[in-house]
Structures are given as C-alpha cells and as structure tokens.
Protein backbone atom coordinates (compact mmCIF):
# COMPACT_ATOMS: atom_id res chain seq x y z
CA UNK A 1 0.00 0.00 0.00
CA UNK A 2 1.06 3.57 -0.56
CA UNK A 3 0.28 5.31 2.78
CA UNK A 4 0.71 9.34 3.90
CA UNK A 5 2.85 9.69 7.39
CA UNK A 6 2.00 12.96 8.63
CA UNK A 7 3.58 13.02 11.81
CA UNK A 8 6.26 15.65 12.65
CA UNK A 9 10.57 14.37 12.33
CA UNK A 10 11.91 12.58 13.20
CA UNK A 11 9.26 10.59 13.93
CA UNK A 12 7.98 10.83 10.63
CA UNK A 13 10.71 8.86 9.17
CA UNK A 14 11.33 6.25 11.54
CA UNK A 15 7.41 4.93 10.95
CA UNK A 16 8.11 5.25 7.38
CA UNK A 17 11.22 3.16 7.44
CA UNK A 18 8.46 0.33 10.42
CA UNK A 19 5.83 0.84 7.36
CA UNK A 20 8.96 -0.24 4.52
CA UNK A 21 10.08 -3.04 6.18
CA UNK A 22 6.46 -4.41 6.26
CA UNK A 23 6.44 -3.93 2.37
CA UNK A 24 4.40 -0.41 1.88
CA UNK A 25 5.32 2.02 0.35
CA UNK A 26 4.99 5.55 2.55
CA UNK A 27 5.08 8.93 1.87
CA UNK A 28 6.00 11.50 4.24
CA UNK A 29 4.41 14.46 4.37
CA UNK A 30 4.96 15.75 7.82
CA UNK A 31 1.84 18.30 8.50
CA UNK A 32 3.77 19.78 11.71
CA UNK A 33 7.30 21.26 12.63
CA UNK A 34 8.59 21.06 15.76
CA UNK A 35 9.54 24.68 17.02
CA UNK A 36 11.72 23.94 20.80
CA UNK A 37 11.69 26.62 23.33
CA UNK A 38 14.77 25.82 25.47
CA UNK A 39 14.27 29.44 26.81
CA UNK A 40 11.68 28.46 28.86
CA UNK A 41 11.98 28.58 32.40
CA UNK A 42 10.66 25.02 34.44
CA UNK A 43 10.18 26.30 37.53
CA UNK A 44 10.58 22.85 39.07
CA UNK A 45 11.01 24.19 42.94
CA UNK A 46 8.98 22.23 44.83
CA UNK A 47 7.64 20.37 42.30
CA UNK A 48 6.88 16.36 43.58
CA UNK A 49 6.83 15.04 39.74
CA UNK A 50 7.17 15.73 36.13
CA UNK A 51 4.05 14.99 33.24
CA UNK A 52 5.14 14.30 29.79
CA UNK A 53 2.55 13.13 27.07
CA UNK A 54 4.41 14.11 23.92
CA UNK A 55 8.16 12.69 22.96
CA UNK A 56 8.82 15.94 21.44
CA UNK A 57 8.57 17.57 24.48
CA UNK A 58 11.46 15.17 25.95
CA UNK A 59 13.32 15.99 22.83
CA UNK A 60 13.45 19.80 23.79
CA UNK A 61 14.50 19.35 27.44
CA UNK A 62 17.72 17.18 26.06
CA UNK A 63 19.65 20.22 25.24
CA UNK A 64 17.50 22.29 28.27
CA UNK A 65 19.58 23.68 30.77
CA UNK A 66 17.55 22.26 33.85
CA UNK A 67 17.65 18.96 32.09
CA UNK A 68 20.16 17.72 35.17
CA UNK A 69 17.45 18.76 37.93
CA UNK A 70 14.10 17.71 35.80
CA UNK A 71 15.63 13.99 35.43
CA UNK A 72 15.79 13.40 39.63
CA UNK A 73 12.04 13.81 39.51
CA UNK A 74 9.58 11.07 39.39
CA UNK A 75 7.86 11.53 35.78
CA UNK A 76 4.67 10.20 34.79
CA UNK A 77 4.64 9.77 30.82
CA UNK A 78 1.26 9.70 28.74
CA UNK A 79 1.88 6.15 27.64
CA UNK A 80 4.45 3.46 26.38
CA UNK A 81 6.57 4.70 23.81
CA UNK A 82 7.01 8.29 26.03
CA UNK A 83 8.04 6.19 28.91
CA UNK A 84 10.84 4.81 26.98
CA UNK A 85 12.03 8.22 25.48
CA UNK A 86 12.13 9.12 29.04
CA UNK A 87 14.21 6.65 30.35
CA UNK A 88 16.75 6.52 27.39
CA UNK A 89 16.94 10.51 28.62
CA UNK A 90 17.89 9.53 32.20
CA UNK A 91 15.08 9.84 34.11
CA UNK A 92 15.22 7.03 36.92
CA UNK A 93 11.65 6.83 38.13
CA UNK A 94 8.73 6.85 35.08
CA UNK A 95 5.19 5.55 35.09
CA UNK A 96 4.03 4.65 31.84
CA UNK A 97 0.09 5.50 31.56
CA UNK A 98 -2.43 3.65 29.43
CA UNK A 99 -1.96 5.75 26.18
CA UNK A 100 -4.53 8.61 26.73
CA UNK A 101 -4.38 12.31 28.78
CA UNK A 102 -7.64 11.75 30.75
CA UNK A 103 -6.74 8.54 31.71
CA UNK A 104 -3.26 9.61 32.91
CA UNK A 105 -4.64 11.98 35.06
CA UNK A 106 -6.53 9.59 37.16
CA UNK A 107 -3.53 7.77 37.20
CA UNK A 108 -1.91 10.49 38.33
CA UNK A 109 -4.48 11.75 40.91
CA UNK A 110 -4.81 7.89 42.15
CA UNK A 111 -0.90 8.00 42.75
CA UNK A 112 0.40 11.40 44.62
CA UNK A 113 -0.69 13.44 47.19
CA UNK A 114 -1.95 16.70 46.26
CA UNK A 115 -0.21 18.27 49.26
CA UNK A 116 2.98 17.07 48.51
CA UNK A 117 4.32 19.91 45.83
CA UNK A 118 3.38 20.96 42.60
CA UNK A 119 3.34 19.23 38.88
CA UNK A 120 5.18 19.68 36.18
CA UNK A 121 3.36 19.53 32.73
CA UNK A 122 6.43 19.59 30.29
CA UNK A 123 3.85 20.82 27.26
CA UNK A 124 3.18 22.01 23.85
CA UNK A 125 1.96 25.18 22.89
CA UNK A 126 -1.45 22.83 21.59
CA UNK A 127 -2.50 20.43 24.35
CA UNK A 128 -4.78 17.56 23.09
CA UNK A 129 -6.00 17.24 26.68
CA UNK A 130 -6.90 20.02 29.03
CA UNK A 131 -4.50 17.68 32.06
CA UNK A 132 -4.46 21.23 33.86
CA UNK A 133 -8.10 21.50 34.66
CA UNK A 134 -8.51 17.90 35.31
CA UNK A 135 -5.77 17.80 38.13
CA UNK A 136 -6.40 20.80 39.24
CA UNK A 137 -9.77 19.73 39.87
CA UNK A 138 -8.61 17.02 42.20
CA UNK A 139 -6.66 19.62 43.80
CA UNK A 140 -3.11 19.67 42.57
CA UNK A 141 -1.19 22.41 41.65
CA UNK A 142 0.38 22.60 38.07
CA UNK A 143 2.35 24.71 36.29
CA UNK A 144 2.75 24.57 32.50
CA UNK A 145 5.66 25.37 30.97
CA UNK A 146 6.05 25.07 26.71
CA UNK A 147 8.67 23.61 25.78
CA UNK A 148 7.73 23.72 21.54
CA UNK A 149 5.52 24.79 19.63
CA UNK A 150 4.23 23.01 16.82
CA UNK A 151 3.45 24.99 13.31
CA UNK A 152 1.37 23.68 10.92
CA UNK A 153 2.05 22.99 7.79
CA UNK A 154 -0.22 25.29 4.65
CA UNK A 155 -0.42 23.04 1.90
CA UNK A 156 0.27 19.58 0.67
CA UNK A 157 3.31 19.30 -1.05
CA UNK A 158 2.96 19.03 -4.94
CA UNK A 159 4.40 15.34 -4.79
CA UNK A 160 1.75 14.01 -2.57
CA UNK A 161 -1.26 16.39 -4.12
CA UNK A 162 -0.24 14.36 -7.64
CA UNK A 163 -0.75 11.03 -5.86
CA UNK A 164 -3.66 11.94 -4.62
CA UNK A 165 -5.46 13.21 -7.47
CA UNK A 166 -4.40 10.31 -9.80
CA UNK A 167 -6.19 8.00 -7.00
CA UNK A 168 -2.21 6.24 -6.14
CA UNK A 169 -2.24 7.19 -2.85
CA UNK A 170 -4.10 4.14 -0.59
CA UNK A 171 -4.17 5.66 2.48
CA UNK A 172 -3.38 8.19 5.89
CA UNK A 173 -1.75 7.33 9.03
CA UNK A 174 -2.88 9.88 11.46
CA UNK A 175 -1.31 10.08 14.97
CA UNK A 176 -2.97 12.97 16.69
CA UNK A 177 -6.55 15.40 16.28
CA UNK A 178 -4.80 18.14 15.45
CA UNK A 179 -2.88 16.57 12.31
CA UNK A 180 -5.92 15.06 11.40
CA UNK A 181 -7.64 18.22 11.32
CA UNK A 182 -5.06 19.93 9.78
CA UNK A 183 -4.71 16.94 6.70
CA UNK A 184 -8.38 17.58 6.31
CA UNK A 185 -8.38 21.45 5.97
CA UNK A 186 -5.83 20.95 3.54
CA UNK A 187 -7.53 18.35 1.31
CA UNK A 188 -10.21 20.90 1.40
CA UNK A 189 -8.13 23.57 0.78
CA UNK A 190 -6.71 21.94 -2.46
CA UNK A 191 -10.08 21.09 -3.59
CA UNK A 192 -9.46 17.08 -3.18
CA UNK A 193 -12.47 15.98 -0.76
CA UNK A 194 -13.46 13.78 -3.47
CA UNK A 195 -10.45 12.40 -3.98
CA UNK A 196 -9.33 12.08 -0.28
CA UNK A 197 -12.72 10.21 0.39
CA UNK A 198 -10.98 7.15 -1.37
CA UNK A 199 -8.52 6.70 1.26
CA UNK A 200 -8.20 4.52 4.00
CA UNK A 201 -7.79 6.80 7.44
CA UNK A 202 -5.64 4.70 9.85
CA UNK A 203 -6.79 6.96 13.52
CA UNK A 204 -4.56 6.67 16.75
CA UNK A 205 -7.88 7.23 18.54
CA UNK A 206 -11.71 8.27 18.21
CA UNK A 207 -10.54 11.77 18.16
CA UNK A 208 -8.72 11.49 15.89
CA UNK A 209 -11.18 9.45 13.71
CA UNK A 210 -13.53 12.69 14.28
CA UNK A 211 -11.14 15.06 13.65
CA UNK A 212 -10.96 13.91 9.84
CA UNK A 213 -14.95 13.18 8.92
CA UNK A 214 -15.58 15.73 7.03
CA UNK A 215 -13.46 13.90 4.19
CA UNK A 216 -16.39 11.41 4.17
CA UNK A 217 -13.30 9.01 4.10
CA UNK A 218 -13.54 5.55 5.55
CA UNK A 219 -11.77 5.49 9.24
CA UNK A 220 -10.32 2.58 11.07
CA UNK A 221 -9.09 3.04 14.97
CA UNK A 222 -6.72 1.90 16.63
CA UNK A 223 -7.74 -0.63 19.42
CA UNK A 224 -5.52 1.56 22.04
CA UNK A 225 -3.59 4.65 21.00
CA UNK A 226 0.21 2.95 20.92
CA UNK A 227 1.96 3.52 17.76
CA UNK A 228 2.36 -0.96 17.32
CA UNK A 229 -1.88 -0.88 17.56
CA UNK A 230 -2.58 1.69 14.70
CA UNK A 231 0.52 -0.13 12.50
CA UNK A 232 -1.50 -3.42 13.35
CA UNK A 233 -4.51 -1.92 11.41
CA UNK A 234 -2.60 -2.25 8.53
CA UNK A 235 -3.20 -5.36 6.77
CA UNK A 236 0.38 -6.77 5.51
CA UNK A 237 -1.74 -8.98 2.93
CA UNK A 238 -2.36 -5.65 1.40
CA UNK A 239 1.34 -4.20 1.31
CA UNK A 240 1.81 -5.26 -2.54
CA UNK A 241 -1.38 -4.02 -3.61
C-alpha cells in the first residue's frame, strides 16, 4: 500500500522506514514542525513530579539547561513509547500510563498526594487534553511550561497532491486530532475531498477518527492509542497491492 505519514521528524521517518520493512510504500508528508523553546523557564522548585505526554517535548529538554534537575524527579509519561524516550533521557523513576491524557490523570491523581508539591506539565503550545483543569480539579497544583511549539504545515506538497489526485495514494496514518484536522483542511483547501474520500484513514484514537470526517473518508481506529496498535490496522496482505 502507498500510505501518507503525517507526523512531525523525526518521527515521521522512523514509521516510514516500520511501514517499509512491512512492504508499503509511505510517503511522508509531515503536516507539523517542531519549534523547541529551550528558553523556557521550568520552575521545578517544589515540584513532587514531572508529566510528559508528547516525545517531542522530551526531545526539547535534552539540550535544556535544567535537564540535570528535571531527570531526579519522578515523571509520569502519557503512555508506552514516552516512557521509553524518558528513560533513554535519564530519568530514573517513570510511570508509563495507558496511552490517553484523561486517563493519565486519574492515574496520576490515584498515585500522589496533592499536598505534597506541585506538577510539572512539560507541554506544547497545543494540548490535546486540558490535564491542567482535570488535576487541578482534584486539587493539585500545576504549572505549564512550553517547551515547543508546533506549526502547521499550509499546503500539501505538490508530490503528494499528484498522488492523490491520480487516486495512487491508498491511504493516511494519522497520529494525533490536530494533524488530522489539519490533513483535512488541507484536502479541502486543495479542492481534493473527493479524492481524499478514497482513502483509507488509519486513527490513533476516536478523536482522531472525528477530527478527519468531514473527508467522508472511511476510518479505522486503533484498538488503544500505541503507535504498534494503529501499525497493526494495517493489513500486511495488502502491502503489494
């Protein structure tokens, strides 16, 4: 299959050289840059833990300059593959959650004390989940500092636009709502809705799935939002077609 990755670098070419290896044939297209803000300030005095639930915000604290104080803290990653990242980093103490922001803030609120110091939301400018109003409904403090920003991209580059208007381009691979949304306001954009509505939309999750209706195109989900359960959706039976 011929599939769009639309996910920022370098993650964008690392699941294009998983998706090669299982015989497709991918396309990247990343529909994000990465913008770090080492500048900002962590404020991590009397902080109890850190929250991560984005990889490229542990890529901007590696060359931060209160990267040696941030890795003594206990850090609670949004899943898996961000737990990983975090320990390859040199943090000592990480809790993996199951993959989603609400649900890793009742982990989170299940685990610490409230009264034991603040938390640290290493974020994006563009949150998925609003983790700040959820924990500080339970009672915790939070500060939230951003670490990148992520600018979307304003039009499909000419490559991909030819692939998708001669109907060789099988499918998406969308990792988050907000590149879904912006894939679709593009396709729009370009005047390709009837085109687009051919593909195959591989979804990390049901927002994600959402974010990309109005395409009309048909959506499959992930059956939990790890990177190995979206690739799963991806019939290798179909990798020559």
């Amino acid at each position: 299959m011929r599939l769009l990755v639309t996910r920022p670098e370098p993650d964008a070419t690392r699941q294009a050289q998983t998706l090669s290896a299982r015989g497709h044939e991918p396309v990247v297209a990343p529909l994000l840059l990465i913008e770090p803000a080492t500048d900002t300030a962590l404020d991590l005095d009397g902080a109890q833990a850190l929250i991560v639930t984005s990889r490229n915000a542990l890529r901007a604290l590696s060359s931060h300059p209160d990267l040696a104080a941030a890795v003594r803290l206990p850090l609670f990653a949004v899943g898996e593959a961000t737990a990983k990242a975090a320990t390859e980093l040199g943090f000592a103490k990480v809790t993996a959650g199951p993959g989603r922001g609400e649900e890793l803030s009742r982990l989170i609120a299940g685990t610490l004390d409230p009264k034991a110091g603040a938390l640290v939301h290493l974020a994006g400018e563009t949150v998925a989940f609003d983790l700040k109003s959820a924990l500080q409904a339970k009672g915790f403090a939070l500060k939230q500092p951003v670490l990148y920003r992520a600018a979307p991209a304003t039009r499909l580059p000419e490559s991909v636009l030819s692939l998708l208007n001669a109907g060789r381009l099988d499918g998406v691979v969308l990792m988050s709502p907000r590149t879904a949304a912006i894939f679709a306001a593009l396709v729009v954009r370009h005047d390709a809705v009837t085109q687009a509505a051919r593909l195959d939309c591989y979804c990390l999750s049901a927002a994600v799935a959402q974010a990309v209706e109005p395409l009309k195109a048909r959506a499959t989900v992930a059956a939990r939002p790890r990177e190995e359960d979206i690739l799963a959706l991806i019939s290798p039976e179909a990798a020559s077609s």
